[in-house]
C-alpha atoms as a PDB file:
ATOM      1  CA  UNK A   1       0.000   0.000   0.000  1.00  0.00           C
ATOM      2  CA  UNK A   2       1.345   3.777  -0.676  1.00  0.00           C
ATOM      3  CA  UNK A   3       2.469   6.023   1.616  1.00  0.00           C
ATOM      4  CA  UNK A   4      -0.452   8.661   0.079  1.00  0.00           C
ATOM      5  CA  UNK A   5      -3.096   6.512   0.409  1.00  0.00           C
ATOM      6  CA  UNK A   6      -2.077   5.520   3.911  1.00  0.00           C
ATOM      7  CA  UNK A   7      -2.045   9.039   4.489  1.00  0.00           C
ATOM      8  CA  UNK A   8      -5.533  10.109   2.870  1.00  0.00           C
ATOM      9  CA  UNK A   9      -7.160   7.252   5.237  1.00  0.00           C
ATOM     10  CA  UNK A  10      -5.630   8.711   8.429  1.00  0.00           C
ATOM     11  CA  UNK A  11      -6.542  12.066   7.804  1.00  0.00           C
ATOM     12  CA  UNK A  12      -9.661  11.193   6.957  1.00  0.00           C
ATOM     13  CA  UNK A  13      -9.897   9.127  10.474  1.00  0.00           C
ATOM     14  CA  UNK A  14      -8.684  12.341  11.778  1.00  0.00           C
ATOM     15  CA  UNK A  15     -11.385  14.905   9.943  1.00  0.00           C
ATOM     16  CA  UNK A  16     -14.384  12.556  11.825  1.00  0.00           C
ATOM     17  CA  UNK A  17     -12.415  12.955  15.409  1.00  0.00           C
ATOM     18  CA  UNK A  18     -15.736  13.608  17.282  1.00  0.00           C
ATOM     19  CA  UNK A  19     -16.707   9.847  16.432  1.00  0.00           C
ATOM     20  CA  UNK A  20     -15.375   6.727  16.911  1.00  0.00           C
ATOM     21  CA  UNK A  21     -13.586   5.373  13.771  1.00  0.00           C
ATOM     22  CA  UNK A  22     -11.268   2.243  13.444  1.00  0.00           C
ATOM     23  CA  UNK A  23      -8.830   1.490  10.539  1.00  0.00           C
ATOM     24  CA  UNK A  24      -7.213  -1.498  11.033  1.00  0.00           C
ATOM     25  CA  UNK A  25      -4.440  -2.166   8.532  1.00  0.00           C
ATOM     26  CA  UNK A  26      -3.673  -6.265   7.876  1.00  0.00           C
ATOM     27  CA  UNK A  27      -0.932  -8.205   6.635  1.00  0.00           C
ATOM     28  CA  UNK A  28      -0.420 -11.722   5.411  1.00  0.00           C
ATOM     29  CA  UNK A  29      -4.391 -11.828   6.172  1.00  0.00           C
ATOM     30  CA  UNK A  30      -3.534 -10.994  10.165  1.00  0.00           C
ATOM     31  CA  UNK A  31      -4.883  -7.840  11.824  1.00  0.00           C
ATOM     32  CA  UNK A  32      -1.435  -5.693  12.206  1.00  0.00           C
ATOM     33  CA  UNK A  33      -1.930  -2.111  13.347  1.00  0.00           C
ATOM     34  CA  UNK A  34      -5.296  -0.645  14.337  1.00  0.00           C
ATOM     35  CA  UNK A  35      -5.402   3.164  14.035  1.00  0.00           C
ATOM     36  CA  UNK A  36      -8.508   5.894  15.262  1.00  0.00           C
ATOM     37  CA  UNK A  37      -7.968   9.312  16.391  1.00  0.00           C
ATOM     38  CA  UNK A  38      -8.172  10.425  19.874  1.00  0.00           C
ATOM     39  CA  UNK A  39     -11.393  12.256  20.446  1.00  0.00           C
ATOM     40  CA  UNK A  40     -11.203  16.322  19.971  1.00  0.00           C
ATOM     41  CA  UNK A  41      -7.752  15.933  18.294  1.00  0.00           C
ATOM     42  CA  UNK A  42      -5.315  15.042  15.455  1.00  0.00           C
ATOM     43  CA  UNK A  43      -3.100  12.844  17.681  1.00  0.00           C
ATOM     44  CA  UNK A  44      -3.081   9.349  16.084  1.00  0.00           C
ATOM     45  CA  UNK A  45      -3.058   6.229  18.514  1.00  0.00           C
ATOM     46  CA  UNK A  46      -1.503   3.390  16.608  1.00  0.00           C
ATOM     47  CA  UNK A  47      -2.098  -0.250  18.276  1.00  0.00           C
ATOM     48  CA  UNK A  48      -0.318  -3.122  17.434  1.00  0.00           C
ATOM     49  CA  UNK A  49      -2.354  -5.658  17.475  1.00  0.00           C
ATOM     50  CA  UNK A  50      -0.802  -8.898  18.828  1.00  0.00           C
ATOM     51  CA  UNK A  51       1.640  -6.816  21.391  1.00  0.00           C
ATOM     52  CA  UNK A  52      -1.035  -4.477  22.560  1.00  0.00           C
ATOM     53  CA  UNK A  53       1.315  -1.734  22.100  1.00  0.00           C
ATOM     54  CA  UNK A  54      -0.130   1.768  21.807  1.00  0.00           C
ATOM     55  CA  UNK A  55       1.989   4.258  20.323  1.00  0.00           C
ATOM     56  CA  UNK A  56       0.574   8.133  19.519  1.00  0.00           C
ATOM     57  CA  UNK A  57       1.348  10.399  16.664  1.00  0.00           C
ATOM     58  CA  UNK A  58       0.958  14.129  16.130  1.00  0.00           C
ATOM     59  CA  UNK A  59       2.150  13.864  12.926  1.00  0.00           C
ATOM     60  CA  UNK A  60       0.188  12.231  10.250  1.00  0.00           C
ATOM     61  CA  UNK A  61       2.950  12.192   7.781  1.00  0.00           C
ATOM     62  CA  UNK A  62       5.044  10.153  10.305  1.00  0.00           C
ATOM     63  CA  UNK A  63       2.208   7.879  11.432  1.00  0.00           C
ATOM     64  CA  UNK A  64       1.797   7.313   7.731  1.00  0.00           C
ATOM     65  CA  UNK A  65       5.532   6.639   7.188  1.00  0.00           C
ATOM     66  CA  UNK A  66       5.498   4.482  10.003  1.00  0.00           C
ATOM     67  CA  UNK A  67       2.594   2.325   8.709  1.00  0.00           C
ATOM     68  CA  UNK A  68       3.668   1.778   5.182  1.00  0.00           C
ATOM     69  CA  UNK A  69       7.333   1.075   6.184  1.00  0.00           C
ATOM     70  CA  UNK A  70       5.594  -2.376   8.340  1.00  0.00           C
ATOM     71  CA  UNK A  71       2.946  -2.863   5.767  1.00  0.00           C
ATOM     72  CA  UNK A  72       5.238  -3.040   2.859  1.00  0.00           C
ATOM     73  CA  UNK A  73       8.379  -4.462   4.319  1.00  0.00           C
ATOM     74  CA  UNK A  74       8.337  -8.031   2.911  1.00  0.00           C
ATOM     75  CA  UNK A  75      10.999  -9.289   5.895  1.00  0.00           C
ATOM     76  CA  UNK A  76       8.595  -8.291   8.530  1.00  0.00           C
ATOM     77  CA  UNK A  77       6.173 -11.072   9.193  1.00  0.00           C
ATOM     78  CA  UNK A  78       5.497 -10.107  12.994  1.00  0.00           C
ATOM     79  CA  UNK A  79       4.524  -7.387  14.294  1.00  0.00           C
ATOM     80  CA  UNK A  80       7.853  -5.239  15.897  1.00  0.00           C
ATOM     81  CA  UNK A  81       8.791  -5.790  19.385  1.00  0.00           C
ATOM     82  CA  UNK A  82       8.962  -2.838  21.584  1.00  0.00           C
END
């Protein structure tokens, strides 16, 4: 997936902050990251699904950097131990 289109999705998760929206972003047919804006703001929280692991973003250039960098990476088959 592109690094744009990863980055139309989150701001568009980010433009409907006063409701609860999900993205969840899958690889090798395994839930990977799950992504939704924190209410009233632009801070992304990015969850990794099998650690749990909830990282935040104010930057949705980064978050999307972040996100296509595991989602395209063929050598990464597991999610990234923090």
């Amino acid at each position: 997936m592109k690094r744009e289109s990863i980055k139309e999705l989150l701001e568009t998760v980010c433009q409907y902050n006063t409701v609860n929206i999900n993205q969840t972003f899958n690889k090798t047919e395994t839930d990977w990251i799950e992504v939704r804006c924190q209410p009233d703001t632009r801070i992304l929280e990015l969850t990794y699904v099998q650690t749990k692991e909830v990282i935040l973003y104010e930057s949705i250039d980064e978050a999307a950097t972040v996100i296509a960098k595991y989602m395209n990476d063929t050598s990464i088959v597991n999610p990234p131990d923090f």
